[in-house]
C-alpha atoms as a PDB file:
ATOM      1  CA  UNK A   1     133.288 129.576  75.346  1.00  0.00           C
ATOM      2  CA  UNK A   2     133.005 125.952  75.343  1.00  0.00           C
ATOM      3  CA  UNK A   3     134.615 123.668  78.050  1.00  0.00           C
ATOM      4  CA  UNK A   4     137.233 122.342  76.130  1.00  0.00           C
ATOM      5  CA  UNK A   5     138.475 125.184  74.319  1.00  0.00           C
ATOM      6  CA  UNK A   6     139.151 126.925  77.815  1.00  0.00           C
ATOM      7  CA  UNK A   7     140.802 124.337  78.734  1.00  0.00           C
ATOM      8  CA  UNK A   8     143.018 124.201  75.967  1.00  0.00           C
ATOM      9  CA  UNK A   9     143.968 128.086  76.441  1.00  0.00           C
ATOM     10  CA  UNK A  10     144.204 127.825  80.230  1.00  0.00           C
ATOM     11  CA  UNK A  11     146.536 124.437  79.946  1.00  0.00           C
ATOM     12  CA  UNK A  12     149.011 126.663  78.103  1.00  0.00           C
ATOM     13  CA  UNK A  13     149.636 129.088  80.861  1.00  0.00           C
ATOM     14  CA  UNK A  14     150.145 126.427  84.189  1.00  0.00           C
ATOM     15  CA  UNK A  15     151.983 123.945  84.897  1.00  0.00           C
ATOM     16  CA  UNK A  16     150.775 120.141  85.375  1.00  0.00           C
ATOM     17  CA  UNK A  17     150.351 120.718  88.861  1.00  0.00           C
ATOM     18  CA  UNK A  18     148.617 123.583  88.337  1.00  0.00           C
ATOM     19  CA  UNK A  19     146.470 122.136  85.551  1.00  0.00           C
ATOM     20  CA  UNK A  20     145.770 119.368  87.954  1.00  0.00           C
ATOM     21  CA  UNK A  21     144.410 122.050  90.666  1.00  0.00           C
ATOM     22  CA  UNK A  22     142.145 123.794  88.242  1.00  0.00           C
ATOM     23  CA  UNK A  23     140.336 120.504  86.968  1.00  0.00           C
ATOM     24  CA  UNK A  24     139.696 119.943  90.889  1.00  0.00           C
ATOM     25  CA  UNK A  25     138.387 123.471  91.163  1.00  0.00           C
ATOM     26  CA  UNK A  26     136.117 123.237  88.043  1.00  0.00           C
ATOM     27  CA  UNK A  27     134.793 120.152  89.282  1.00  0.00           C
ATOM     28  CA  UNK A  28     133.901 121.693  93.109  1.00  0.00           C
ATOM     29  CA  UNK A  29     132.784 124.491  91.418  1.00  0.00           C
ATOM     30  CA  UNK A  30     129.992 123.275  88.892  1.00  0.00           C
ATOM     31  CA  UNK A  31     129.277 121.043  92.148  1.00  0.00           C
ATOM     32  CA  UNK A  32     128.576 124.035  94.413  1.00  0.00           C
ATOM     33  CA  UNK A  33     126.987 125.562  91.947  1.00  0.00           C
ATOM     34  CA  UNK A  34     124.039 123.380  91.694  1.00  0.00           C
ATOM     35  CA  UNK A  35     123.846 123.026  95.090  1.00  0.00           C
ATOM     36  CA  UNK A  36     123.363 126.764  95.480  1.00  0.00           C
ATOM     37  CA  UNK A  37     121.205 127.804  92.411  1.00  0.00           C
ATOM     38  CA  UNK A  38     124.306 129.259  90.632  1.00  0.00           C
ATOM     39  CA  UNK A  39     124.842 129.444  86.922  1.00  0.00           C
ATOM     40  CA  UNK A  40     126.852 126.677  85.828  1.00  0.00           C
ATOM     41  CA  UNK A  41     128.247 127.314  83.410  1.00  0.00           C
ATOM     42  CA  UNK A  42     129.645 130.455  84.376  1.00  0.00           C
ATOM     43  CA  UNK A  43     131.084 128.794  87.613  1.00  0.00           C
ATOM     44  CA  UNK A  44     132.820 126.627  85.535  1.00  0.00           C
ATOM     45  CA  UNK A  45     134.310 128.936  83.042  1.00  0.00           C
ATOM     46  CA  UNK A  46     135.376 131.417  86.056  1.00  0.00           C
ATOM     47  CA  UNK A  47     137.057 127.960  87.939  1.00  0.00           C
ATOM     48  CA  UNK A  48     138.557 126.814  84.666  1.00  0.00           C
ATOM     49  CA  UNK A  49     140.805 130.196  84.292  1.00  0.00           C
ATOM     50  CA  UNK A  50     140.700 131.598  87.746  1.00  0.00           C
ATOM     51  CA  UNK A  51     144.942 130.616  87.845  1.00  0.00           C
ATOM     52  CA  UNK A  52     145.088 132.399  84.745  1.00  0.00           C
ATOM     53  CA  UNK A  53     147.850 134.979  85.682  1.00  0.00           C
ATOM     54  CA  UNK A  54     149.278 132.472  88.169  1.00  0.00           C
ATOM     55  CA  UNK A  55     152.742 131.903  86.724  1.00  0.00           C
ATOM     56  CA  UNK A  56     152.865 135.337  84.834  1.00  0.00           C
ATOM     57  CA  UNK A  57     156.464 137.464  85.721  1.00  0.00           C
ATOM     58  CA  UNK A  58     155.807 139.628  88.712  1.00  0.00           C
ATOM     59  CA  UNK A  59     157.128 142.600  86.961  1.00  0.00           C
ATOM     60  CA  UNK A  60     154.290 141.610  84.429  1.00  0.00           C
ATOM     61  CA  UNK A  61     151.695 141.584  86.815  1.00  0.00           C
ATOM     62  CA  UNK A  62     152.578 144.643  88.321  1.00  0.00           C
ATOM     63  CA  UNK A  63     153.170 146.914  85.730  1.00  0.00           C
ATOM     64  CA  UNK A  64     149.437 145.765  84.643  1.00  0.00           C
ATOM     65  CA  UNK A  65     148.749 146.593  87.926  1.00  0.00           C
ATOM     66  CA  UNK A  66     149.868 149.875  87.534  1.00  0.00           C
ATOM     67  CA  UNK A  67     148.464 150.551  84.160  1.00  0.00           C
ATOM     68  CA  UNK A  68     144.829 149.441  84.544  1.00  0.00           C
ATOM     69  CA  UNK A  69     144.964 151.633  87.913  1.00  0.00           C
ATOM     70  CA  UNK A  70     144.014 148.572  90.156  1.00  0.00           C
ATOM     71  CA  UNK A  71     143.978 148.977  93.731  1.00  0.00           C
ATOM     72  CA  UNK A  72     147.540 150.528  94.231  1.00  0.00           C
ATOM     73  CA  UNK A  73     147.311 148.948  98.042  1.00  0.00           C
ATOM     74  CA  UNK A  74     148.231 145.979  95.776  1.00  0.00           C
ATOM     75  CA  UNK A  75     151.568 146.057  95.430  1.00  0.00           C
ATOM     76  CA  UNK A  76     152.100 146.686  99.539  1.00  0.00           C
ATOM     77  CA  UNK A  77     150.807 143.083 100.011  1.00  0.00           C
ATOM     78  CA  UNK A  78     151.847 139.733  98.993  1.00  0.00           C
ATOM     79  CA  UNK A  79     152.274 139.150  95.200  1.00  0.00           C
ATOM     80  CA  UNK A  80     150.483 136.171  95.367  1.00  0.00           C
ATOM     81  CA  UNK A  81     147.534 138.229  96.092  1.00  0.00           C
ATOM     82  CA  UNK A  82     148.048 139.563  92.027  1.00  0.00           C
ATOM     83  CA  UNK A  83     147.395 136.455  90.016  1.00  0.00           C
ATOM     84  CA  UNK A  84     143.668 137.587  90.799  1.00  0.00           C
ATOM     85  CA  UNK A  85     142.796 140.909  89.766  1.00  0.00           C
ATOM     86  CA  UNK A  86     145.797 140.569  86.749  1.00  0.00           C
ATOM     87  CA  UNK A  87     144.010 137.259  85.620  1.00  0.00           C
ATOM     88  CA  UNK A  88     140.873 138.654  85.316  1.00  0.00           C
ATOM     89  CA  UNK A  89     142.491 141.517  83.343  1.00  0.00           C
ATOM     90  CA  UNK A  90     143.988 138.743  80.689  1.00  0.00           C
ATOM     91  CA  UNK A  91     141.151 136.839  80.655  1.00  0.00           C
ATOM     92  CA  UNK A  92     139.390 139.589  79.419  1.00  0.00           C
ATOM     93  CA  UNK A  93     141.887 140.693  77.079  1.00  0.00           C
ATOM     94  CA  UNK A  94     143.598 137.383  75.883  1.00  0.00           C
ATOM     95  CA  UNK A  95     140.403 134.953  75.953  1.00  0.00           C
ATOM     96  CA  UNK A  96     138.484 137.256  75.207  1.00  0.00           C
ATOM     97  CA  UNK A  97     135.613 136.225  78.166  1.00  0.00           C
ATOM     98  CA  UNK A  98     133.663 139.588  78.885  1.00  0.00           C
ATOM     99  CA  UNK A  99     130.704 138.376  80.916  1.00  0.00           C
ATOM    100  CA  UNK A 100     131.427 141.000  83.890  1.00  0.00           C
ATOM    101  CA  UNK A 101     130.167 137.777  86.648  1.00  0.00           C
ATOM    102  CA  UNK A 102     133.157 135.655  85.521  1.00  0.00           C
ATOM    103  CA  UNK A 103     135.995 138.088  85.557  1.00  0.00           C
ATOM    104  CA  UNK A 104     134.461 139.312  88.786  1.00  0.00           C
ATOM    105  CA  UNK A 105     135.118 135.953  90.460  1.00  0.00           C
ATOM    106  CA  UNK A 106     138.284 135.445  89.032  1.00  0.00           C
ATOM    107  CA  UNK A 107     139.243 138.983  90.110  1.00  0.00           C
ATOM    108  CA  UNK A 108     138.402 137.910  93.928  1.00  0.00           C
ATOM    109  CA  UNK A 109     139.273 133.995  94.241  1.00  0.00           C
ATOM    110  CA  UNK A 110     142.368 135.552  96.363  1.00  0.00           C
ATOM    111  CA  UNK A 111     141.078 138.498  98.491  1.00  0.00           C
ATOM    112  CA  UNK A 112     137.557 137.815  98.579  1.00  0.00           C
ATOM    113  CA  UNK A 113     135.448 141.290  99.327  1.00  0.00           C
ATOM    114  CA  UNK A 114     132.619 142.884 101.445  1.00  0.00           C
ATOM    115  CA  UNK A 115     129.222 141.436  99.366  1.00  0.00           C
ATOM    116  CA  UNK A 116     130.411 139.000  97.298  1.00  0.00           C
ATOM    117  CA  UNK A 117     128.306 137.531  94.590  1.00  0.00           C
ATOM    118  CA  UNK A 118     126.980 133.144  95.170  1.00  0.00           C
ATOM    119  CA  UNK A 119     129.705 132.597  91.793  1.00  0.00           C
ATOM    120  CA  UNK A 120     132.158 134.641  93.478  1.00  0.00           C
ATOM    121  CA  UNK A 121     131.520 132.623  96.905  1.00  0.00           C
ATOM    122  CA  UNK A 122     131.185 129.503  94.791  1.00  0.00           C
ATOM    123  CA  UNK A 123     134.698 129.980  92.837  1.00  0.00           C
ATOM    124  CA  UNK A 124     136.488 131.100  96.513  1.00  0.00           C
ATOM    125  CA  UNK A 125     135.147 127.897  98.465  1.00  0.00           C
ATOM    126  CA  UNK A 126     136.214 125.973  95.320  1.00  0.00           C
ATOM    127  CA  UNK A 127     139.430 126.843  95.161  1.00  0.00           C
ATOM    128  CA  UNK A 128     140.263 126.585  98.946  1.00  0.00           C
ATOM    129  CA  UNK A 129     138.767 122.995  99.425  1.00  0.00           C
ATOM    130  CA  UNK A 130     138.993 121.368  95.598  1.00  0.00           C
ATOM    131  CA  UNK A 131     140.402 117.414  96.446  1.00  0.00           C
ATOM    132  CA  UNK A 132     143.799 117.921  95.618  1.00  0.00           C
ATOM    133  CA  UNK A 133     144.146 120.669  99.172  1.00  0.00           C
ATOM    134  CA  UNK A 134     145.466 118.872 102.049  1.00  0.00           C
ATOM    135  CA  UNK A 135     145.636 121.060 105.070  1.00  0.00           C
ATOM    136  CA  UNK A 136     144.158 120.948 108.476  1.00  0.00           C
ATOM    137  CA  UNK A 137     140.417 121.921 108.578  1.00  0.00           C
ATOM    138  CA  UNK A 138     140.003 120.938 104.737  1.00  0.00           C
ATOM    139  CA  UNK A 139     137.891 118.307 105.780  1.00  0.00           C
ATOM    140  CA  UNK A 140     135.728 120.137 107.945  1.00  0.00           C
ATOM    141  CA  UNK A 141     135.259 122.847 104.986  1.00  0.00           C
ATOM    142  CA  UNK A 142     134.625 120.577 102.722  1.00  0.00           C
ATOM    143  CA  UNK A 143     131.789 119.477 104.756  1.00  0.00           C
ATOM    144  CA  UNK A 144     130.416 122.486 105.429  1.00  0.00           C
ATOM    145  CA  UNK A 145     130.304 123.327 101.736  1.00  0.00           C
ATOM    146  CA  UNK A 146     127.693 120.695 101.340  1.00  0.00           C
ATOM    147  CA  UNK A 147     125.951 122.413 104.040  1.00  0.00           C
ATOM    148  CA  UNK A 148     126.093 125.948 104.156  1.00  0.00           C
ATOM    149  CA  UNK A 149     128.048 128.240 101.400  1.00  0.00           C
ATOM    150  CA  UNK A 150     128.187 131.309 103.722  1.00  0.00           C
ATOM    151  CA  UNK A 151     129.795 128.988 106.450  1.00  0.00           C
ATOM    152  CA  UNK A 152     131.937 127.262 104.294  1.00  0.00           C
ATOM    153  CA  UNK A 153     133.607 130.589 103.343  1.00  0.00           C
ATOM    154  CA  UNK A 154     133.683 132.410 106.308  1.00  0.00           C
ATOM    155  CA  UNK A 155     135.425 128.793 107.609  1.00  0.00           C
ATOM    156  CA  UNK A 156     137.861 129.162 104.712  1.00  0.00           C
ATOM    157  CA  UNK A 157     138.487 133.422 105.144  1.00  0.00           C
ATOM    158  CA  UNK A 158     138.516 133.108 108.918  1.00  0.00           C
ATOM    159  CA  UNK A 159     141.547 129.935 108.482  1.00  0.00           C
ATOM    160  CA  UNK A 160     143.007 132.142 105.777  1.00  0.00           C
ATOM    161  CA  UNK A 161     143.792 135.042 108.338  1.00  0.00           C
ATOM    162  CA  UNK A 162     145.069 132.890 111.212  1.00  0.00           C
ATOM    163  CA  UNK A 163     147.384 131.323 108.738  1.00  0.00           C
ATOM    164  CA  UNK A 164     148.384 134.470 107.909  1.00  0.00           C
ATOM    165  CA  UNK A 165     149.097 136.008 111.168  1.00  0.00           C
ATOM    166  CA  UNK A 166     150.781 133.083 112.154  1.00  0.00           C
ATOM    167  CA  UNK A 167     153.277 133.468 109.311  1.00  0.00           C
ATOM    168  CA  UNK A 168     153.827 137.118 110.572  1.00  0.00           C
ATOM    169  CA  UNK A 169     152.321 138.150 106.820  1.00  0.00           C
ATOM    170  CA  UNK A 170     149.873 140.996 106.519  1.00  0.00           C
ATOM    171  CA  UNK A 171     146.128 140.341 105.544  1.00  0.00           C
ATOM    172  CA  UNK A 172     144.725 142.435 102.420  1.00  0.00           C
ATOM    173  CA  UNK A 173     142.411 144.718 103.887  1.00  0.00           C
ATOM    174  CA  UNK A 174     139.814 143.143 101.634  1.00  0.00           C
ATOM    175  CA  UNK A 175     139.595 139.985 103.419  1.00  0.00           C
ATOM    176  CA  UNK A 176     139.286 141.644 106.281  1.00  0.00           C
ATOM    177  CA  UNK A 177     135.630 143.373 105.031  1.00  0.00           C
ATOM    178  CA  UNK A 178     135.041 139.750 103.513  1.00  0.00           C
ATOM    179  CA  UNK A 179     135.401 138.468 107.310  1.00  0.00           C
ATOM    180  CA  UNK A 180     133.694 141.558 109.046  1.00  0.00           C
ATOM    181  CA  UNK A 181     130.813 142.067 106.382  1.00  0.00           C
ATOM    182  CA  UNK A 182     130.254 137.587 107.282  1.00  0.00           C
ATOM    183  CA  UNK A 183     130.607 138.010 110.858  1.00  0.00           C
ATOM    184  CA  UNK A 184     128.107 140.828 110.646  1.00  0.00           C
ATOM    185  CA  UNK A 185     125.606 139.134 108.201  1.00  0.00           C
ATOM    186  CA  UNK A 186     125.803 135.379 110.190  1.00  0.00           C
ATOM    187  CA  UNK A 187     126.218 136.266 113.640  1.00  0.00           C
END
């Protein structure tokens, strides 16, 4: 699918702030991308509708949850958490993308997992440091995407927890294998 024709089916589902986001993650993306030897093309295409399902009714999301027989541990955690896997369910299904690599990143842009993929890292990293994030630490994540990939993101899933348990909010047991299998792989 060319560039603009995603586009033009992903603009229909956000909002203009949201729009906004996924331009900046597109861009990051196809940057990290050849930085690290990853396709291109599919990095972009995976940035470009990896908000998909973001603004879909929760009672949407999870009964496709339910249907599809997704992780059921899903609906125990935050339903922010759902855009992800239900996104790269509608991508499929909707805009009709099929290449297995894309969805795949789409599907863990939220959680992240044990042994992710370079696009999956790429589209994660991407998403958490694209210019239009302003937190503490962006900075230093940003530079460390220029740097190191495997760094960047166990920066950006190691900030995501404390954040978390900070807020008192539980951590999807995938991001914790994302952090262990990195801590065990780097350290």
């Amino acid at each position: 699918m060319e560039r603009n024709r995603a586009l033009e089916i992903v603009a229909k589902q956000l909002t203009d702030k949201r729009y906004k986001h996924t331009l900046g993650v597109t861009e990051t993306a196809i940057h990290l991308a050849k930085i690290y030897n990853v396709d291109e093309k599919k990095a972009e295409l995976a940035a470009i509708f990896h908000d998909y399902a973001k603004f879909r009714p929760l009672d949407e999301m999870k009964q496709i949850i339910i249907e599809q027989k997704f992780d059921s541990n899903l609906l125990e955690f935050n339903p922010e958490l759902w855009h992800a896997p239900v996104g790269a369910y509608l991508v499929e299904h909707e805009a009709g993308i099929s290449d297995s690599d894309i969805l795949s990143a789409i599907r863990y842009h939220t959680s992240g997992r044990e042994k992710m993929t370079s696009l999956e890292k790429v589209i994660y990293v991407a998403d958490y440091i694209e210019p239009g994030r302003s937190f503490p630490g962006v900075d230093e994540a940003r530079k460390l995407a220029e740097k190191d990939l495997n760094e960047a993101l166990f920066f950006a899933v190691k900030n995501t927890i404390l954040f978390l348990m900070n807020k008192n909010q539980s951590v999807f047991p995938d991001t914790f294998r994302l952090y262990n299998d990195l801590v065990k792989k780097e350290r």
